[in-house]
Protein backbone atom coordinates (compact mmCIF):
# COMPACT_ATOMS: atom_id res chain seq x y z
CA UNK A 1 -73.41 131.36 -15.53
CA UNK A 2 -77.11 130.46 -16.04
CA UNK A 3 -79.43 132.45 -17.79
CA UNK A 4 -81.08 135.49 -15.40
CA UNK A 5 -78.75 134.02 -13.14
CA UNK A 6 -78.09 136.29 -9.82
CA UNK A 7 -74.42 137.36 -7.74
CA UNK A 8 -75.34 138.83 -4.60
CA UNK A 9 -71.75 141.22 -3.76
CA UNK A 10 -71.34 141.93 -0.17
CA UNK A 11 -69.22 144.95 0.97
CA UNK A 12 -67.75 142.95 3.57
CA UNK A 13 -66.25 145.38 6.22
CA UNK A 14 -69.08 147.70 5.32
CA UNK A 15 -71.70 145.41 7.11
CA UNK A 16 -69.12 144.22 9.50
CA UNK A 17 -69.52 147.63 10.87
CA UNK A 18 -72.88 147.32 11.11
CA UNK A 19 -72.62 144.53 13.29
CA UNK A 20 -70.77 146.48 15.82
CA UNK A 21 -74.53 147.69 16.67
CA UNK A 22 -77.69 146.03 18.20
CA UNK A 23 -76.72 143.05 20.53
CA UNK A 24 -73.41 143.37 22.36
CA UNK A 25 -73.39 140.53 25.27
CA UNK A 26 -70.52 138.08 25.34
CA UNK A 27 -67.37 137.63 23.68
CA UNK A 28 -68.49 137.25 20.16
CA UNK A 29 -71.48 139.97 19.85
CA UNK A 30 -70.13 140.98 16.34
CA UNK A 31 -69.82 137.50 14.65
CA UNK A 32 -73.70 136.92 16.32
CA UNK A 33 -75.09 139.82 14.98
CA UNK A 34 -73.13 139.61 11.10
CA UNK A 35 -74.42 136.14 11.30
CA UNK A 36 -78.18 136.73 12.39
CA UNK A 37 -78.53 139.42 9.67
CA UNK A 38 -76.88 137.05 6.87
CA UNK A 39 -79.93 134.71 6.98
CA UNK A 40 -82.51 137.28 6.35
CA UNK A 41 -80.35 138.95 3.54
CA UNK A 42 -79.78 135.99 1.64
CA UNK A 43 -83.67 135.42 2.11
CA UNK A 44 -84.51 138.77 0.93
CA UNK A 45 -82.07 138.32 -2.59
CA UNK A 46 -82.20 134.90 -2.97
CA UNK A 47 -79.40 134.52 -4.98
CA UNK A 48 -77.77 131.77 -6.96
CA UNK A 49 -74.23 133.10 -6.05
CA UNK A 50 -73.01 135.32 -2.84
CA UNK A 51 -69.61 136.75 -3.04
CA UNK A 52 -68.06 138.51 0.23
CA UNK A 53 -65.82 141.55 -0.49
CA UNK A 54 -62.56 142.37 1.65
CA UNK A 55 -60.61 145.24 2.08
CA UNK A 56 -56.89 145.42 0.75
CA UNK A 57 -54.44 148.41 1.18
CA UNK A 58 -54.80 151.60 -0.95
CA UNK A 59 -51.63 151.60 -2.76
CA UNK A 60 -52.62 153.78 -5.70
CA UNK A 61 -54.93 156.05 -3.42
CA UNK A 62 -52.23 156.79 -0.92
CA UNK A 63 -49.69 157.55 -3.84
CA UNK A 64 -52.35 160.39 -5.30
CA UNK A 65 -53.07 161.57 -1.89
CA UNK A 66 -50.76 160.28 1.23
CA UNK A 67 -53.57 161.96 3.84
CA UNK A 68 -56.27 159.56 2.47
CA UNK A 69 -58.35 158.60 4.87
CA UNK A 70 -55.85 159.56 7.49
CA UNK A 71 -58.71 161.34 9.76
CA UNK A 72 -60.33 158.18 10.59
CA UNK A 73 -60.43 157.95 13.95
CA UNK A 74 -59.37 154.61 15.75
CA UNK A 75 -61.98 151.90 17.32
CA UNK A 76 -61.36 152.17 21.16
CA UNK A 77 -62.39 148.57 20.72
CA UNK A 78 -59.80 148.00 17.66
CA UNK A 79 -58.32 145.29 18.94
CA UNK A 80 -61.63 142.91 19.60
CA UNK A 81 -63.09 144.15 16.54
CA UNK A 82 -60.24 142.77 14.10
CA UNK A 83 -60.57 139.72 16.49
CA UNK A 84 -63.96 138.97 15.55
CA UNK A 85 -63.97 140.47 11.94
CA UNK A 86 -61.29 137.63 11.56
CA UNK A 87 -63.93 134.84 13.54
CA UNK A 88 -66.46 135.81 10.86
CA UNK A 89 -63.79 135.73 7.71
CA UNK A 90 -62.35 132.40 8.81
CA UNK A 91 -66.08 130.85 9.23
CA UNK A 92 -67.22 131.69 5.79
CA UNK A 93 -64.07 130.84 4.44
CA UNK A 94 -64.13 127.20 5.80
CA UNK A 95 -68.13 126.37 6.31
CA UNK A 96 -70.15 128.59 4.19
CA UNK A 97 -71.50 128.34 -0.03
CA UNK A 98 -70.07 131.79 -0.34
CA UNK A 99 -66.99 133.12 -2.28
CA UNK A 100 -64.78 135.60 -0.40
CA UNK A 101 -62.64 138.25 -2.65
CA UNK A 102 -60.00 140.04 -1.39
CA UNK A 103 -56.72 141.66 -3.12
CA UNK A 104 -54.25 142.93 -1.16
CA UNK A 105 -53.32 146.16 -3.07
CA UNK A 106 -56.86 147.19 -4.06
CA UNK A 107 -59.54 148.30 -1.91
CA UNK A 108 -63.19 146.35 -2.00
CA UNK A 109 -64.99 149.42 -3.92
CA UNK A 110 -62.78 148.60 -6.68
CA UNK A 111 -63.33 144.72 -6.31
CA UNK A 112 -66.30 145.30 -6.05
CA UNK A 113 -66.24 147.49 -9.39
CA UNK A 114 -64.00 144.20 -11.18
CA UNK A 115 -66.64 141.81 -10.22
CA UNK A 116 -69.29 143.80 -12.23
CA UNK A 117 -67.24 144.33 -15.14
CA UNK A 118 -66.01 140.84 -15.14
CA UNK A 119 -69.39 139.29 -14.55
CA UNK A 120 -70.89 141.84 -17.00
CA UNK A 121 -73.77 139.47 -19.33
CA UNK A 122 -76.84 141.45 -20.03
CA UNK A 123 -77.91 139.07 -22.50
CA UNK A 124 -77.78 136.09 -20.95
CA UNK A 125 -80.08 138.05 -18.00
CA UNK A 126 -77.26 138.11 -15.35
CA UNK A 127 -78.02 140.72 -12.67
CA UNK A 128 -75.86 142.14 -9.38
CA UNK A 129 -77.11 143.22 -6.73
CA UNK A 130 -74.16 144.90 -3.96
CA UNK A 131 -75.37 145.19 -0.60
CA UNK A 132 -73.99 148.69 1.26
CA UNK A 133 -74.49 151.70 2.54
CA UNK A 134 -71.00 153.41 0.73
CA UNK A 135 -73.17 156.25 -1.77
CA UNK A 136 -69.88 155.19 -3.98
CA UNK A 137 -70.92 152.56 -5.74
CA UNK A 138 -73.46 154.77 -7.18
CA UNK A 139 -71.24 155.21 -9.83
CA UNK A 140 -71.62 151.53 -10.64
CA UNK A 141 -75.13 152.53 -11.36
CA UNK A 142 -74.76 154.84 -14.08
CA UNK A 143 -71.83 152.00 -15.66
CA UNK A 144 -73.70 149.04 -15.91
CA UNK A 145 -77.21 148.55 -16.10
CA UNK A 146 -77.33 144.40 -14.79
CA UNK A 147 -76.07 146.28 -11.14
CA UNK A 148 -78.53 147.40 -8.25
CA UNK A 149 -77.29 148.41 -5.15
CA UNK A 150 -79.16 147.77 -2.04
CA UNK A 151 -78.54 150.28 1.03
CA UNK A 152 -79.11 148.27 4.03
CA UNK A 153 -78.87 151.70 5.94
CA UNK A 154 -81.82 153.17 4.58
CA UNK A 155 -83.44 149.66 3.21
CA UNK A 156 -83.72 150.51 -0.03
CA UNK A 157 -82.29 150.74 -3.58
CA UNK A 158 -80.03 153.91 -4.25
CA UNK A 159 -81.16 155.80 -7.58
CA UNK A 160 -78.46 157.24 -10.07
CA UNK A 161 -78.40 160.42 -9.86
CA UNK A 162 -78.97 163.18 -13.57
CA UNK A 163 -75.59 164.39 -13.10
CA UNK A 164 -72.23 162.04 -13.52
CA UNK A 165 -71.84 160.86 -9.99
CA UNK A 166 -67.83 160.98 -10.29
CA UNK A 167 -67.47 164.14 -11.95
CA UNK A 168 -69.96 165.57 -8.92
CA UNK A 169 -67.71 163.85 -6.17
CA UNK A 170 -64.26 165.41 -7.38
CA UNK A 171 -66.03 168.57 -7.49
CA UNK A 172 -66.91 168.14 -3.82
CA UNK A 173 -64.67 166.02 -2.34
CA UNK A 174 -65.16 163.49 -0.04
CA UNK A 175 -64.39 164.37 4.26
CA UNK A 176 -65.44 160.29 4.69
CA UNK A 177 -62.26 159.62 2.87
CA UNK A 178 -60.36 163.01 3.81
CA UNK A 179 -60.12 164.18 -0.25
CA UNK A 180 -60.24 168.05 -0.22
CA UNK A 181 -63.06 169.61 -2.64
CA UNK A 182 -62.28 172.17 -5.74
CA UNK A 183 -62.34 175.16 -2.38
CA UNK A 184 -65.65 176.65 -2.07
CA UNK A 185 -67.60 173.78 -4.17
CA UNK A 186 -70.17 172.24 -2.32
CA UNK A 187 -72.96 169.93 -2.89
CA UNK A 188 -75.17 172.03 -4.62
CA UNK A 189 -72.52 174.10 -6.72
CA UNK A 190 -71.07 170.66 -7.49
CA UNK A 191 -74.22 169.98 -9.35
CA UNK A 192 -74.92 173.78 -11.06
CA UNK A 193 -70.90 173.29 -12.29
CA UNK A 194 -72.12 170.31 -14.38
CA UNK A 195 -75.24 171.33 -15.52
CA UNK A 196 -73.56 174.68 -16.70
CA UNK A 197 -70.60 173.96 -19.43
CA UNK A 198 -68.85 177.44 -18.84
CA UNK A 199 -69.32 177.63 -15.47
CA UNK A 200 -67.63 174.62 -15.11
CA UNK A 201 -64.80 175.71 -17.60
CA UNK A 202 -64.49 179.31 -16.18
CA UNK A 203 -63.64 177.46 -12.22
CA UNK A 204 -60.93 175.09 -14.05
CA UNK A 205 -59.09 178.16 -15.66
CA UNK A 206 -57.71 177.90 -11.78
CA UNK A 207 -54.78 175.70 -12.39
CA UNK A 208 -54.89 174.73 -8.03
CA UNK A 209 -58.87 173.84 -9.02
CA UNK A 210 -58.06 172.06 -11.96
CA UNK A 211 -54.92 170.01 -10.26
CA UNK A 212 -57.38 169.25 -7.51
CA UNK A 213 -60.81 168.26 -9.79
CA UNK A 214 -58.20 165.90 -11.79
CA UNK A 215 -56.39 163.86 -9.28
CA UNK A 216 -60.01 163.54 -7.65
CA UNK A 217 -61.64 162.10 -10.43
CA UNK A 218 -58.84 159.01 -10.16
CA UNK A 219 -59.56 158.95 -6.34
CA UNK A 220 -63.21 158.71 -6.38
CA UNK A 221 -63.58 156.67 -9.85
CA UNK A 222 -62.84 152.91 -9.33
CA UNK A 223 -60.10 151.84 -10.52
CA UNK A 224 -59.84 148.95 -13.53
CA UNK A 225 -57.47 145.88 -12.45
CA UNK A 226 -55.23 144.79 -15.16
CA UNK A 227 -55.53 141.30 -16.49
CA UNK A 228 -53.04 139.79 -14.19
CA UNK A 229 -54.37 141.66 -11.61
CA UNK A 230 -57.57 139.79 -12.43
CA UNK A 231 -56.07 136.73 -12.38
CA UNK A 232 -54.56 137.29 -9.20
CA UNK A 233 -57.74 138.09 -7.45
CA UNK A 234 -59.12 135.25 -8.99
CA UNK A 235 -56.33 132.99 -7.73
CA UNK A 236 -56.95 134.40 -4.36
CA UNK A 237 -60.23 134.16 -3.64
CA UNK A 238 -61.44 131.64 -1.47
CA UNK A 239 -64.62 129.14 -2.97
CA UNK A 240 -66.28 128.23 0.49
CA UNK A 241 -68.18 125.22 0.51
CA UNK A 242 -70.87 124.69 3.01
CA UNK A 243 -70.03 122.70 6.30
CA UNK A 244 -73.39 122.91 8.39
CA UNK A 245 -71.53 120.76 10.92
CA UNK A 246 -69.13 123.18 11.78
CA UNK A 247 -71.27 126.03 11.57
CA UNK A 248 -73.08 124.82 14.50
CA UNK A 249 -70.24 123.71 16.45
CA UNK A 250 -68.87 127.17 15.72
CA UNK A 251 -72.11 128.54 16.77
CA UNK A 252 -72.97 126.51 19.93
CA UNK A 253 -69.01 127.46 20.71
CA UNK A 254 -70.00 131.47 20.96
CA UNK A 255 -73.35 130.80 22.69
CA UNK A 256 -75.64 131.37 20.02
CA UNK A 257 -78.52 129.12 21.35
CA UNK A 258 -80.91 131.32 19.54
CA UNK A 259 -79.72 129.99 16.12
CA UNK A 260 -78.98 126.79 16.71
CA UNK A 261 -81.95 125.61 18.59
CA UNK A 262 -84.54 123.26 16.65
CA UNK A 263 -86.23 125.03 14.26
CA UNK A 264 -84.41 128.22 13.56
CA UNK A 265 -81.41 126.42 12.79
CA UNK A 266 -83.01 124.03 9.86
CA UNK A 267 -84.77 127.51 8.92
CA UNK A 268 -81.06 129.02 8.49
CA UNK A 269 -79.40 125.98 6.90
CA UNK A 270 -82.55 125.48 4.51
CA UNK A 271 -81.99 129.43 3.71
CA UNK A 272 -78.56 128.67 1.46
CA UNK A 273 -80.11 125.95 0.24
CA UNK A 274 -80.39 127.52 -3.04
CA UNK A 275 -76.35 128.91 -2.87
C-alpha cells in the first residue's frame, strides 16, 4: 500500500437499507438509489481503495445468546429486497474497481474490525475511513487511530466517546440487537459505573449482573478472526474490476436514464477514475 494511501470500508447492508428510502418507482428502486448515492460518496472520500462489506451468519453470537437479534421484525417487502440487494452485489462484483468482503460465519462489524487490524500502517500514513450509521464501530475508534468513521445518517464523523465504548455497551445492552442490559443500567448509569471504580465493583458482586456484563462484553466487542480465518476471507473476497460497458447496459436495463444520459454518465465513470 502507498504511502498516506486511503481504504474507503463500506458497511454494505447498512447502506443497502438506506436505499430502501427516497425514490421507489419501478422494479429496481433500491439498486437506483444504492447506485446514485455511490457516486457522490466516492467523490466525497476519494479514495485509492473501496472495499464493500457483507453480512455472514452469527455463529459465535447466536452460541452466547440464541435470542440475538431474534426481535427483528421481517421486511413485508423481504422478498424484493434480497432480490435487489443481490442485483447490486452481483454488479459490483462483475463491473465495478471495488473489493467485496464477505465471510460466511462472521458478521460485517467484525470484517469490518479484521480489515482495520489487517490494514493497520500508521507509519506509512494509511488511513480508513468506514462509512455507517451502526454507533458500533465506535469502538474501532478508540482501537486504532488510522480509522474514522463517517455516519451517513447524521453526515458527519462519530467522536469516541471518554468512557470505553464496549465496557459502556455491556453495561447497557443493546434492544437493536436484542442483548439484555446488567437490569436497571441505563445509559447514563452505564457511564457513572465506569467513571466510579466501586460502584462498578459493588453492582458485579451480583453474580446474574456479572454473568450478564461478561458474556456482553464478547457480544458487543468485535471479534478477532484467526489466521486461517483471515486467509479464508481473503480467499473469498471478490477483486472487481471495472466494466463501464456493462454498467451501462445494466443501467439502461433498469431504466436509469438519469445516469446514463450524456454527461452524468462520463461524470460517474470519471468519478472511479482514481479506484
Amino acid at each position: 500500500m502507498a504511502r498516506d494511501s486511503h481504504i474507503l470500508v463500506i458497511d454494505g447492508m447498512n447502506l443497502l437499507h438506506r436505499a430502501r428510502g427516497g425514490f421507489k418507482k419501478g422494479d429496481h428502486p433500491i439498486a437506483f438509489n444504492f447506485f446514485r448515492g455511490l457516486r457522490p460518496m466516492i467523490e466525497l472520500f476519494k479514495p485509492d481503495e473501496c472495499f464493500f462489506v457483507l453480512e455472514g451468519h452469527p455463529e459465535r453470537n447466536l452460541a452466547l445468546l440464541p435470542e440475538y437479534k431474534a426481535t427483528r421484525q421481517p421486511m413485508p417487502e423481504a422478498d424484493d429486497f434480497i432480490r435487489q440487494v443481490d442485483e447490486v452485489v452481483s454488479l459490483l462484483k462483475r463491473a465495478f474497481p471495488v473489493r467485496v468482503f464477505q465471510h460466511p460465519r462472521y458478521e460485517a462489524d467484525d470484517v469490518v474490525a479484521n480489515i482495520c487490524r489487517r490494514w493497520k500502517d500508521d507509519a506509512n500514513g494509511l488511513s480508513i475511513t468506514v462509512v455507517s450509521s451502526d454507533s458500533d464501530f465506535i469502538q474501532l475508534l478508540q482501537q486504532h487511530t488510522h480509522v474514522r468513521l463517517w455516519n451517513w445518517r447524521k453526515k458527519a464523523y462519530e467522536q469516541a466517546p471518554e468512557h470505553d465504548y464496549v465496557s459502556w455497551k455491556a453495561l447497557r445492552g443493546d434492544g437493536t440487537d436484542n442483548i439484555p442490559g446488567v437490569p436497571g443500567v441505563g445509559d447514563r448509569t452505564a457511564e457513572m459505573l465506569l467513571k466510579d471504580g466501586p460502584s462498578f465493583l459493588k453492582r458485579m458482586e451480583d453474580p446474574v449482573n456479572r454473568s450478564i456484563y461478561e458474556r456482553n462484553l464478547q457480544l458487543v466487542r468485535f471479534f478477532e478472526l484467526t489466521d486461517e480465518e483471515d486467509e479464508e476471507l481473503m480467499e473469498l473476497c471478490c477483486d472487481g474490476h471495472a466494466s463501464w460497458d456493462e454498467v451501462r447496459r445494466m443501467f439502461e436495463l433498469w431504466g436509469f436514464r438519469s445516469m446514463t444520459a450524456p454527461g452524468p454518465w462520463e461524470k460517474y465513470v470519471m468519478t472511479f477514475e482514481g479506484l
